[in-house]
C-alpha atoms as a PDB file:
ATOM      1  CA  UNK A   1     179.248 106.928  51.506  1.00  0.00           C
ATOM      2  CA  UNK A   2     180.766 105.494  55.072  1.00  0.00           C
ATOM      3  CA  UNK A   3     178.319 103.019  56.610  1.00  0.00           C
ATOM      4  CA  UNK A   4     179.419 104.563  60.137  1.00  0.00           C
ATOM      5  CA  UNK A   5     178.245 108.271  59.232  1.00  0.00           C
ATOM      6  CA  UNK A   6     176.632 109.291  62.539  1.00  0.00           C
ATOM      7  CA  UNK A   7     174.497 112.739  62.399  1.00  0.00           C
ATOM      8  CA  UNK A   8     175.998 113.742  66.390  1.00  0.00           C
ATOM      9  CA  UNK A   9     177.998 116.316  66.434  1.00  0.00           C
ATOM     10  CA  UNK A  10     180.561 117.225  69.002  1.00  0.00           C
ATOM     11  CA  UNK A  11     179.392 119.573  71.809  1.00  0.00           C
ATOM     12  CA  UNK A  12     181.199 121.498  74.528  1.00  0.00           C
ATOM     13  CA  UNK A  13     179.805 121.084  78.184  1.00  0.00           C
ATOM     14  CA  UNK A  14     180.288 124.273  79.662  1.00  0.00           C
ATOM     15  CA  UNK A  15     181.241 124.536  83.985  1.00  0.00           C
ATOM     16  CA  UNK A  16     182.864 127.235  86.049  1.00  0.00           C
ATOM     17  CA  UNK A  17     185.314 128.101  88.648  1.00  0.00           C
ATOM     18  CA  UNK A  18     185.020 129.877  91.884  1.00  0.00           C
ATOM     19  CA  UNK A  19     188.444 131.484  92.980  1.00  0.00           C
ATOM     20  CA  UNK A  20     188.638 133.221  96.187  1.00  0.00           C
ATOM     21  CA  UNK A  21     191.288 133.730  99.002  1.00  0.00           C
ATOM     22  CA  UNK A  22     191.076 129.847  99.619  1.00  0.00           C
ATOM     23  CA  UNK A  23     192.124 128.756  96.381  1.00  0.00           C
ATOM     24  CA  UNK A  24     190.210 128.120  93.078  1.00  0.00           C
ATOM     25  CA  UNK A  25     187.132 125.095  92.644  1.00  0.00           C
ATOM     26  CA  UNK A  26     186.902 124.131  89.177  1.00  0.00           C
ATOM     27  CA  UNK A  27     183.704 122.104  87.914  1.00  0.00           C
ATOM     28  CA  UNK A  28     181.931 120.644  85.204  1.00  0.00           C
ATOM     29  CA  UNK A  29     178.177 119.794  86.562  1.00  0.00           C
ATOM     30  CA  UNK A  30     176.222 119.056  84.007  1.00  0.00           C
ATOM     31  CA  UNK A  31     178.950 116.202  82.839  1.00  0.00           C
ATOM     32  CA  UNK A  32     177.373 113.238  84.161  1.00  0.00           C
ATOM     33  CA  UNK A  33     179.660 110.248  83.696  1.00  0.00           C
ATOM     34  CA  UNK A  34     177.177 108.336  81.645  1.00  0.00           C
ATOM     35  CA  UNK A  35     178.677 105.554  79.439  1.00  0.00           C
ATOM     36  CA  UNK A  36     182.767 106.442  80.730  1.00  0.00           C
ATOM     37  CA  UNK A  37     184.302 103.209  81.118  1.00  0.00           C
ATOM     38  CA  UNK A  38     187.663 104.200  81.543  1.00  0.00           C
ATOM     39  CA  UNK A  39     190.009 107.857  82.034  1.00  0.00           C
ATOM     40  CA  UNK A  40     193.468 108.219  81.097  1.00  0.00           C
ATOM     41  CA  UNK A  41     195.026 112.004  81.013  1.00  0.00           C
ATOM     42  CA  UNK A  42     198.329 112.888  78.736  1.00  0.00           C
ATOM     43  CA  UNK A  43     200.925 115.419  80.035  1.00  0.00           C
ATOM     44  CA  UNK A  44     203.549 116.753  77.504  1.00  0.00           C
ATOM     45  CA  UNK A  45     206.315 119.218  78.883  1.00  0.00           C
ATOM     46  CA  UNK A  46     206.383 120.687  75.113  1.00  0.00           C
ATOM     47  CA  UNK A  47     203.676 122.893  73.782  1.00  0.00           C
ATOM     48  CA  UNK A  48     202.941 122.636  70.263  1.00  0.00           C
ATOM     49  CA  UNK A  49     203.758 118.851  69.449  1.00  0.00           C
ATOM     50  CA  UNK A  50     200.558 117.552  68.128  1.00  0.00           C
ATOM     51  CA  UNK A  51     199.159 114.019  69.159  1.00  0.00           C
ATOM     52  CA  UNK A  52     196.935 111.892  66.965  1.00  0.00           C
ATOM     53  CA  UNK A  53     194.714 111.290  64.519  1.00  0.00           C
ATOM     54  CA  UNK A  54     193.278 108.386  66.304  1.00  0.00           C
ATOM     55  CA  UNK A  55     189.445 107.249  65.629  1.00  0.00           C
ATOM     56  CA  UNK A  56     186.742 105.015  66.821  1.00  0.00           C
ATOM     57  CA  UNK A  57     183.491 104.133  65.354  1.00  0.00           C
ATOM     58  CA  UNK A  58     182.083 102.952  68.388  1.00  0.00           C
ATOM     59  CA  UNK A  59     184.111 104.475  71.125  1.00  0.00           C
ATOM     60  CA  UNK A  60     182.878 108.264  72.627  1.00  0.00           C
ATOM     61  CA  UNK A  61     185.628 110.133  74.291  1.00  0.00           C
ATOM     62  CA  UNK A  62     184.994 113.208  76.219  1.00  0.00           C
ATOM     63  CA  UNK A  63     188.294 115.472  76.567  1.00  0.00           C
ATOM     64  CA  UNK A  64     189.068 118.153  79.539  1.00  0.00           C
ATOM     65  CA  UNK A  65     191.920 120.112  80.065  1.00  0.00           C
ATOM     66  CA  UNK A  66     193.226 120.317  84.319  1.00  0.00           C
ATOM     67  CA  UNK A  67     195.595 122.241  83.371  1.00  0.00           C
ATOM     68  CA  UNK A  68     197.264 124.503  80.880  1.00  0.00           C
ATOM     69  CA  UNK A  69     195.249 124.694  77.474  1.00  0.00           C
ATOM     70  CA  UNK A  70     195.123 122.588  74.356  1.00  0.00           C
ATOM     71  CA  UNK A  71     193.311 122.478  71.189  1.00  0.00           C
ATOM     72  CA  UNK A  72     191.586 119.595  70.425  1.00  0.00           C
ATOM     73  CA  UNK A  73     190.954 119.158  66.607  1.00  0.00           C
ATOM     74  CA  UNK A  74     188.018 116.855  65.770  1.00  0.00           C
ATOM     75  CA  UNK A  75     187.370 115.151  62.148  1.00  0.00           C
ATOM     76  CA  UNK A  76     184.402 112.965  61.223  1.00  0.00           C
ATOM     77  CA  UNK A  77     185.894 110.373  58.360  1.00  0.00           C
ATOM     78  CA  UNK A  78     184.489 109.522  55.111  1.00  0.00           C
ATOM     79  CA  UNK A  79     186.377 105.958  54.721  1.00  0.00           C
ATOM     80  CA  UNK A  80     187.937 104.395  57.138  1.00  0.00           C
ATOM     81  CA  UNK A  81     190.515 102.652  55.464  1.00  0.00           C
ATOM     82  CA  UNK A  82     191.419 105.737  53.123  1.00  0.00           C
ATOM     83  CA  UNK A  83     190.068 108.903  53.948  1.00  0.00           C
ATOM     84  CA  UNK A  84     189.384 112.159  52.159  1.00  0.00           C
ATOM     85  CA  UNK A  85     192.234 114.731  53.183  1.00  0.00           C
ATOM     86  CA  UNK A  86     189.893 117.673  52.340  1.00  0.00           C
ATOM     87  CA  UNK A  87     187.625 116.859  54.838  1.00  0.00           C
ATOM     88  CA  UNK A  88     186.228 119.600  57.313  1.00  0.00           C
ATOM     89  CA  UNK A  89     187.945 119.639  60.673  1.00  0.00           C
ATOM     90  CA  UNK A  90     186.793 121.180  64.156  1.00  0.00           C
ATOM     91  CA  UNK A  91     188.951 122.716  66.122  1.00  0.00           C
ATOM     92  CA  UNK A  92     187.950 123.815  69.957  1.00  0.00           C
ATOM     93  CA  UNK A  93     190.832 125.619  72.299  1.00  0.00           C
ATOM     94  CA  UNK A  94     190.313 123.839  75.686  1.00  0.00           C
ATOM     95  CA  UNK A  95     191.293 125.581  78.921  1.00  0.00           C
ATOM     96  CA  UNK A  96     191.766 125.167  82.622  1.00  0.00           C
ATOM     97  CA  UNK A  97     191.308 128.797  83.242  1.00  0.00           C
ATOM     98  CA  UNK A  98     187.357 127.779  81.589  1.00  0.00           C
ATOM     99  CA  UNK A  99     186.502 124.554  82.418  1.00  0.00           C
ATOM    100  CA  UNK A 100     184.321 122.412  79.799  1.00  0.00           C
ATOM    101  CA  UNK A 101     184.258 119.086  78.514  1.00  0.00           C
ATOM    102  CA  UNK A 102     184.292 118.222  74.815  1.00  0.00           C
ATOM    103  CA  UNK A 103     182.080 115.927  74.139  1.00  0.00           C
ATOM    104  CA  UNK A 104     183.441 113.643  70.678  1.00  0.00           C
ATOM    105  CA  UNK A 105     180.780 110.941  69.876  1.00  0.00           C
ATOM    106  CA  UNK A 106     181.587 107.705  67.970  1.00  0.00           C
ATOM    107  CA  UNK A 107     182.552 107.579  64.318  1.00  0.00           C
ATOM    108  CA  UNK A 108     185.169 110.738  65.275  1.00  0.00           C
ATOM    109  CA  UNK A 109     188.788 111.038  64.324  1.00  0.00           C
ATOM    110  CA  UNK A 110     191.132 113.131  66.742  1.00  0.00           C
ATOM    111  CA  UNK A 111     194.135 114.746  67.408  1.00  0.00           C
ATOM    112  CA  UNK A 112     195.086 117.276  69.648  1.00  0.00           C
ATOM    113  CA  UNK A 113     198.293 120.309  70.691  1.00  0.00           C
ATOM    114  CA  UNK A 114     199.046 121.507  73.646  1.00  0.00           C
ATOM    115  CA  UNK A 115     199.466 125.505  73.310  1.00  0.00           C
ATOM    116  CA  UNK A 116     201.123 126.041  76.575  1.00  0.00           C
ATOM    117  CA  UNK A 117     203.678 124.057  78.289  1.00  0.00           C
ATOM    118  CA  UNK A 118     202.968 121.498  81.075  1.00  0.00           C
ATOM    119  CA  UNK A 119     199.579 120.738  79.649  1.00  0.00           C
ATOM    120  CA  UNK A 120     197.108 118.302  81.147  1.00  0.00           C
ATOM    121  CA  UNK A 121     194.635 116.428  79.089  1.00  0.00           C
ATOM    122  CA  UNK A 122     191.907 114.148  80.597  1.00  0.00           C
ATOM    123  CA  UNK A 123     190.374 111.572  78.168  1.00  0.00           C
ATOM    124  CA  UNK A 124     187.280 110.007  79.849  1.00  0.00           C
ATOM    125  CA  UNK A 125     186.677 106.910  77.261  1.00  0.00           C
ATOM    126  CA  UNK A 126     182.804 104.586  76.695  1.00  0.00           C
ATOM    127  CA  UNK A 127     185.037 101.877  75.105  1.00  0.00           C
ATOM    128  CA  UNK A 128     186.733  99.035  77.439  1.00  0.00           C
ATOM    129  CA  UNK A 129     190.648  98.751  76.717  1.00  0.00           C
ATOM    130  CA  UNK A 130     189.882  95.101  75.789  1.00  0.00           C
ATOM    131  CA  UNK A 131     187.651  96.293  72.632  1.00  0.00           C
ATOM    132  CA  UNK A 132     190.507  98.807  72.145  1.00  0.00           C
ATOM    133  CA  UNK A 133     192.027  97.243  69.300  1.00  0.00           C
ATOM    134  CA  UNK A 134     188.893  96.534  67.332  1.00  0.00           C
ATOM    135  CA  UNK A 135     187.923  99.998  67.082  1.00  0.00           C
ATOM    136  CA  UNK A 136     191.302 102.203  67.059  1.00  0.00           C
ATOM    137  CA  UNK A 137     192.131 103.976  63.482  1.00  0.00           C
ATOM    138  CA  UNK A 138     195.508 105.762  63.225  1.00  0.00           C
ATOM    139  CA  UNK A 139     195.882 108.190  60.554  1.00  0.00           C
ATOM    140  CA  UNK A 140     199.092 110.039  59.345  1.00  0.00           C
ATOM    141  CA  UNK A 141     200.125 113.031  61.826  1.00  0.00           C
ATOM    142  CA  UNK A 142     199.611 115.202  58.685  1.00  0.00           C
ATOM    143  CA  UNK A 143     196.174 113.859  57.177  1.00  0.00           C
ATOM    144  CA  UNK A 144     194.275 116.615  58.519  1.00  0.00           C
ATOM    145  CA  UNK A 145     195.613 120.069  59.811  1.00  0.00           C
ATOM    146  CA  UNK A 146     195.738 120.145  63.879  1.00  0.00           C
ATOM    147  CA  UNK A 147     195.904 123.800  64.201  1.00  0.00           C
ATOM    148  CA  UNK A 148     194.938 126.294  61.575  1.00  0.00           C
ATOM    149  CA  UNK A 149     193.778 129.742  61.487  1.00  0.00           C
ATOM    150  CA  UNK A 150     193.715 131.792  65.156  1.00  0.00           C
ATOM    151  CA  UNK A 151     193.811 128.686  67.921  1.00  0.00           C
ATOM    152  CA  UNK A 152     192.795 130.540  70.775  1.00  0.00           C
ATOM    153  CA  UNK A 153     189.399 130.595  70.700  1.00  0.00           C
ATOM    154  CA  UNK A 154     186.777 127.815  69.875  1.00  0.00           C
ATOM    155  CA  UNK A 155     186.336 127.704  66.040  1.00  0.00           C
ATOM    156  CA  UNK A 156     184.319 124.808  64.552  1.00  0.00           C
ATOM    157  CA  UNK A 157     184.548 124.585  60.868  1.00  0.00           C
END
């Protein structure tokens, strides 16, 4: 069994938007920042193109989407040196047009596709950039299944 099994699941963090003849305010209150040590955001002109699998033992990322909509496919390993294939994977459709935060806690593999073009994706991060290295796990593009089944609404297997 992997020693860095952790029983925390991901969780969405629901906000809102407000749109009225001013514009549109977009929020996520109940994110409150605690343990982000850095941000970093990926745009991609190309929808469908997935990104990852990337995973951390000890790093938490929390994922948002400013604009456009992606899915963010999320994959807890058994081994992290060779890892099942067969493994269950959650998937959860992100959008700017619904503002939440996925939360991904440590000992997480993920990858993610943006479904429209022009995407945003906001990764707020708990690990430094200098432990980086220590605790980043790259698996093949095709080790687990990015999208599957109907993508456009939040599906966790």
């Amino acid at each position: 069994m992997n020693q860095h099994y952790t029983k925390a699941r991901p969780t969405l963090i629901d906000g809102g938007r407000h749109v009225d003849d001013r514009g549109a305010l977009s929020f996520v209150n109940r994110f409150d920042f605690k343990g982000v040590d850095r941000f970093y955001w990926v745009q991609s002109g190309q929808a469908g193109v997935p990104r990852g699998w990337v995973g951390h033992r000890r790093d938490q990322k929390w994922f948002v989407v400013l604009q456009g909509e992606a899915v963010v496919a999320v994959v807890q390993p058994d081994n992290w040196e060779q890892p099942s294939r067969d493994l269950a994977v959650a998937r959860f459709t992100l959008s700017a047009a619904h503002p939440q935060v996925l939360h991904v806690p440590a000992g997480y593999a993920t990858a993610n596709v943006n479904l429209a073009p022009d995407t945003i994706l906001m990764i707020f991060s708990s690990g430094k950039i200098e432990d980086a290295k220590t605790d980043d796990f790259r698996f093949p593009p095709d080790q687990w299944a990015v999208l599957a089944g109907n993508n456009k609404t939040n599906v966790e297997s």
